[in-house]
N, C-alpha and C. Protein backbone atom coordinates (compact mmCIF):
# COMPACT_ATOMS: atom_id res chain seq x y z
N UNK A 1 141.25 167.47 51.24
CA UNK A 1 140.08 167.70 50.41
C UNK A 1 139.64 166.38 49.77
N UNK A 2 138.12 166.14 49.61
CA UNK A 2 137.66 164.69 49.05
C UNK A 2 137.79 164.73 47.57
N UNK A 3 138.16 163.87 47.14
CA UNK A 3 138.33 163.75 45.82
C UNK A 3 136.88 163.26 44.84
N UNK A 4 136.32 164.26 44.10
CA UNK A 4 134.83 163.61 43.62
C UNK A 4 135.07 162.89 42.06
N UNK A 5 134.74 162.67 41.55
CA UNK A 5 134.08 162.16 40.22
C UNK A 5 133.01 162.72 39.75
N UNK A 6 133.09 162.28 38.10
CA UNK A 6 131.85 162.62 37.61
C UNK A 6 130.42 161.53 37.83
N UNK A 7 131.45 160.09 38.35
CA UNK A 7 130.78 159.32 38.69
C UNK A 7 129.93 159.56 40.11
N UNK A 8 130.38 159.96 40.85
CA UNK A 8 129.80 160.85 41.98
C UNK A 8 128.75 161.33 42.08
N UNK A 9 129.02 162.54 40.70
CA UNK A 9 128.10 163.18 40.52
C UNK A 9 127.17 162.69 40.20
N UNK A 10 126.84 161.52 39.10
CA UNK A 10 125.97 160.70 38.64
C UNK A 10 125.18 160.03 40.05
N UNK A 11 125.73 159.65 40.27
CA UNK A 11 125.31 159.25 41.70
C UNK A 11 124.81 159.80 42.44
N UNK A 12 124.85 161.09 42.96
CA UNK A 12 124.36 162.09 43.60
C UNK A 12 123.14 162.57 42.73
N UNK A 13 123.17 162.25 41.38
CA UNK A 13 121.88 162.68 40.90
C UNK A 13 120.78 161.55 40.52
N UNK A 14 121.60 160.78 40.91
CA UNK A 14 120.56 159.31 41.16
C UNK A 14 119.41 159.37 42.42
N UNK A 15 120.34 159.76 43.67
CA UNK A 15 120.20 159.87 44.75
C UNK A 15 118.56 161.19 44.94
N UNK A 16 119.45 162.35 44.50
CA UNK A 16 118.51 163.11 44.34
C UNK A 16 116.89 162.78 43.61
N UNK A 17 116.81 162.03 42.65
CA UNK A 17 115.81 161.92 41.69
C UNK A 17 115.19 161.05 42.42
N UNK A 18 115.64 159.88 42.90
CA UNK A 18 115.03 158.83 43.84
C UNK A 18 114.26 159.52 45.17
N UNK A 19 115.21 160.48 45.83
CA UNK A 19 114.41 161.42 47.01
C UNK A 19 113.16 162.07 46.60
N UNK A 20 113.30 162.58 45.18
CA UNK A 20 111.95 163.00 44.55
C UNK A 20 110.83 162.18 44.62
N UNK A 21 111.33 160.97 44.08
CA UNK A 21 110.14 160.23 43.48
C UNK A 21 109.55 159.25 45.05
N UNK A 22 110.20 159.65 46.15
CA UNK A 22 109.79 158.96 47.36
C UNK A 22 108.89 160.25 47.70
N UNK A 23 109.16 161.29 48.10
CA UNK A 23 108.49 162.51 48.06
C UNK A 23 106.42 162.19 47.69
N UNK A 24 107.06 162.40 46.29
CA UNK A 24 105.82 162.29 45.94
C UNK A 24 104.62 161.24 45.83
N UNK A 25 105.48 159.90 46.01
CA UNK A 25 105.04 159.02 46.57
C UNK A 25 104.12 159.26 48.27
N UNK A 26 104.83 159.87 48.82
CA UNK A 26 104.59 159.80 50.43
C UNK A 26 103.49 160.91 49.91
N UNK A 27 103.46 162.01 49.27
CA UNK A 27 102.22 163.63 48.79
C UNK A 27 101.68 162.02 48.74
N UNK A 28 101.25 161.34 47.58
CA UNK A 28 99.97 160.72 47.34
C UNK A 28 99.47 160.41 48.16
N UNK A 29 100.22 159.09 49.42
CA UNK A 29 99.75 158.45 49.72
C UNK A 29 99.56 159.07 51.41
N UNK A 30 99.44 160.16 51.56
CA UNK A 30 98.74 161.01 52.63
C UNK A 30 97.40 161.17 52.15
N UNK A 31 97.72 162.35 50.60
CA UNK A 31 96.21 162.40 50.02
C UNK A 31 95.35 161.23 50.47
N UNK A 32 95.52 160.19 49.96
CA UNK A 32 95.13 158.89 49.86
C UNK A 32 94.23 158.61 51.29
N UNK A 33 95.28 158.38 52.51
CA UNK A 33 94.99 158.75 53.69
C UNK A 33 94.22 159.31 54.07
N UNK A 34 94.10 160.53 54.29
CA UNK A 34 93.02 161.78 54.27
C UNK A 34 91.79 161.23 53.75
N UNK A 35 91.95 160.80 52.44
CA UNK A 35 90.35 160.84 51.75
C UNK A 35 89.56 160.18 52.28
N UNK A 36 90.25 158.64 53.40
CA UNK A 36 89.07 157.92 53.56
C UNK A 36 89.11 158.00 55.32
N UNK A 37 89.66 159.39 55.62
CA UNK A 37 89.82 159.43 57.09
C UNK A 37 90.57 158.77 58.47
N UNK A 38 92.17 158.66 57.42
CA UNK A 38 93.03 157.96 58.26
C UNK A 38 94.11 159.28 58.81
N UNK A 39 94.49 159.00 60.32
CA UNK A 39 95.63 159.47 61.06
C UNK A 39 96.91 159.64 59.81
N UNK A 40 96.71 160.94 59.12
CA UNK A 40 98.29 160.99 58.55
C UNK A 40 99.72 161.53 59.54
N UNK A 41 99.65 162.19 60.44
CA UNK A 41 100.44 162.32 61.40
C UNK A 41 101.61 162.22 61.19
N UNK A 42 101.86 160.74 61.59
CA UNK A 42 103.37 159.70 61.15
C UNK A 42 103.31 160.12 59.64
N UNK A 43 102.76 160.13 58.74
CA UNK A 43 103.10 160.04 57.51
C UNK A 43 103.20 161.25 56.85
N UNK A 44 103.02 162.57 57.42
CA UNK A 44 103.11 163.69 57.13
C UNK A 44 104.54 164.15 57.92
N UNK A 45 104.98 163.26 58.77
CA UNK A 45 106.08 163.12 59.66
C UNK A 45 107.67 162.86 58.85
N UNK A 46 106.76 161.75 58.44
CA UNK A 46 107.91 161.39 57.39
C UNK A 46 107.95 162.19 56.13
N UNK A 47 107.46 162.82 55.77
CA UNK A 47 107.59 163.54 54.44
C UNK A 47 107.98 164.51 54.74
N UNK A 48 108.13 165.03 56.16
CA UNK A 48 109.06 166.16 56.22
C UNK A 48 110.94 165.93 56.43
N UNK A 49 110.47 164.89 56.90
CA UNK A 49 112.13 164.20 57.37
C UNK A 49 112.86 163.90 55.44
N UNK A 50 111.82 163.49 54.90
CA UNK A 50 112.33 163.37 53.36
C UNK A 50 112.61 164.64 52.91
N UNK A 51 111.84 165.33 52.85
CA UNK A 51 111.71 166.72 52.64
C UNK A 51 113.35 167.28 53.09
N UNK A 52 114.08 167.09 54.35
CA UNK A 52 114.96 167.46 54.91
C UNK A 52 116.14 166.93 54.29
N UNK A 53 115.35 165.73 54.03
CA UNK A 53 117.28 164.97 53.56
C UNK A 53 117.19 165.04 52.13
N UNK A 54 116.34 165.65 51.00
CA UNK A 54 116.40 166.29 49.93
C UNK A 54 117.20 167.12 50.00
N UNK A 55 116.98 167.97 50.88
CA UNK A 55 117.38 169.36 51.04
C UNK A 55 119.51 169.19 51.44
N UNK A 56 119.57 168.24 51.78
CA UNK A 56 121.01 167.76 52.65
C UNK A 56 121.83 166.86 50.97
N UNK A 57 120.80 166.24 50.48
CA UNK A 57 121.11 165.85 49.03
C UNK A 57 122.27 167.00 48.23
N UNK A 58 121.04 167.82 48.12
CA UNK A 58 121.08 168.72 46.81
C UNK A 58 122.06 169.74 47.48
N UNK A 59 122.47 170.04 48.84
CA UNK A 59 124.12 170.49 49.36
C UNK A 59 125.00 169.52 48.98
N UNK A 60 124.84 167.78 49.17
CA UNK A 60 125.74 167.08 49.06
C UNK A 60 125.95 167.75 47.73
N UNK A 61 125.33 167.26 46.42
CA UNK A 61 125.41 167.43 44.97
C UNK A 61 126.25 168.63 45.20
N UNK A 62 125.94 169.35 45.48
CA UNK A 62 126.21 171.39 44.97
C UNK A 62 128.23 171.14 45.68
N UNK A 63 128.19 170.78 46.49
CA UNK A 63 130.00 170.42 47.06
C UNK A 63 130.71 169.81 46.02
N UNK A 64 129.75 168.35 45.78
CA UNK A 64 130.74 167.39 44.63
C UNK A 64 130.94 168.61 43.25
N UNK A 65 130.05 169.60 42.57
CA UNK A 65 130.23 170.04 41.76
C UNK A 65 131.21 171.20 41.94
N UNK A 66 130.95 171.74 43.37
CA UNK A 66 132.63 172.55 43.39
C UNK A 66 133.86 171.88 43.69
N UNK A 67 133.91 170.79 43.93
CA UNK A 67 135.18 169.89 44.35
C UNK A 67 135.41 169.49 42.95
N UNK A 68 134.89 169.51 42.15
CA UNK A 68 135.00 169.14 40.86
C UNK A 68 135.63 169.94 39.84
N UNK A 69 134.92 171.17 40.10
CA UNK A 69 135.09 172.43 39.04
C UNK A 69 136.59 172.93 39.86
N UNK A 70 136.74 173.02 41.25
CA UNK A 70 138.22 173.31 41.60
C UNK A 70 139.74 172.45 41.20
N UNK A 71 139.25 170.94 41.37
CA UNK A 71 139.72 170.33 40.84
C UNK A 71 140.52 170.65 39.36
N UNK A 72 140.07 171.29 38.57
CA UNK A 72 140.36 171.27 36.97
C UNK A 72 141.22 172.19 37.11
C-alpha cells in the first residue's frame, strides 16, 4: 500500500486547482476563437483531454484521502 501525506494531499490540491484554472483558460480562449471565426477544433480537443485528466485528478485526490484516513 502507498504511503500518502498530508503533504500529498496539498499537492494534489494544488494540482487540482491549477487543472481548473487551465480549464477555464482554454473555455475563454475558444470563446475568443469563435468570436472572430477561427477553427476551434484542436482547441475544443484539448479541453476535453483537460477535462479528462481533471477528472483522473480528483480520483487521484479521493485515494490519497482514503490512504490517509486508513492509515490512522
Amino acid at each position: 500500500m502507498t504511503q500518502y501525506s498530508l503533504a500529498d494531499l496539498h499537492e494534489s490540491d494544488r494540482h487540482i486547482a491549477d487543472g481548473e484554472r487551465r480549464i477555464s483558460k482554454q473555455k475563454a480562449l475558444i470563446i475568443r476563437l469563435q468570436l472572430i471565426g477561427i477553427y476551434t477544433t484542436d482547441a475544443e480537443d484539448l479541453l476535453r483531454l483537460l477535462a479528462e485528466l481533471l477528472v483522473i485528478l480528483h480520483q487521484h485526490r479521493a485515494s490519497i484521502v482514503t490512504a490517509i484516513s486508513e492509515a490512522k
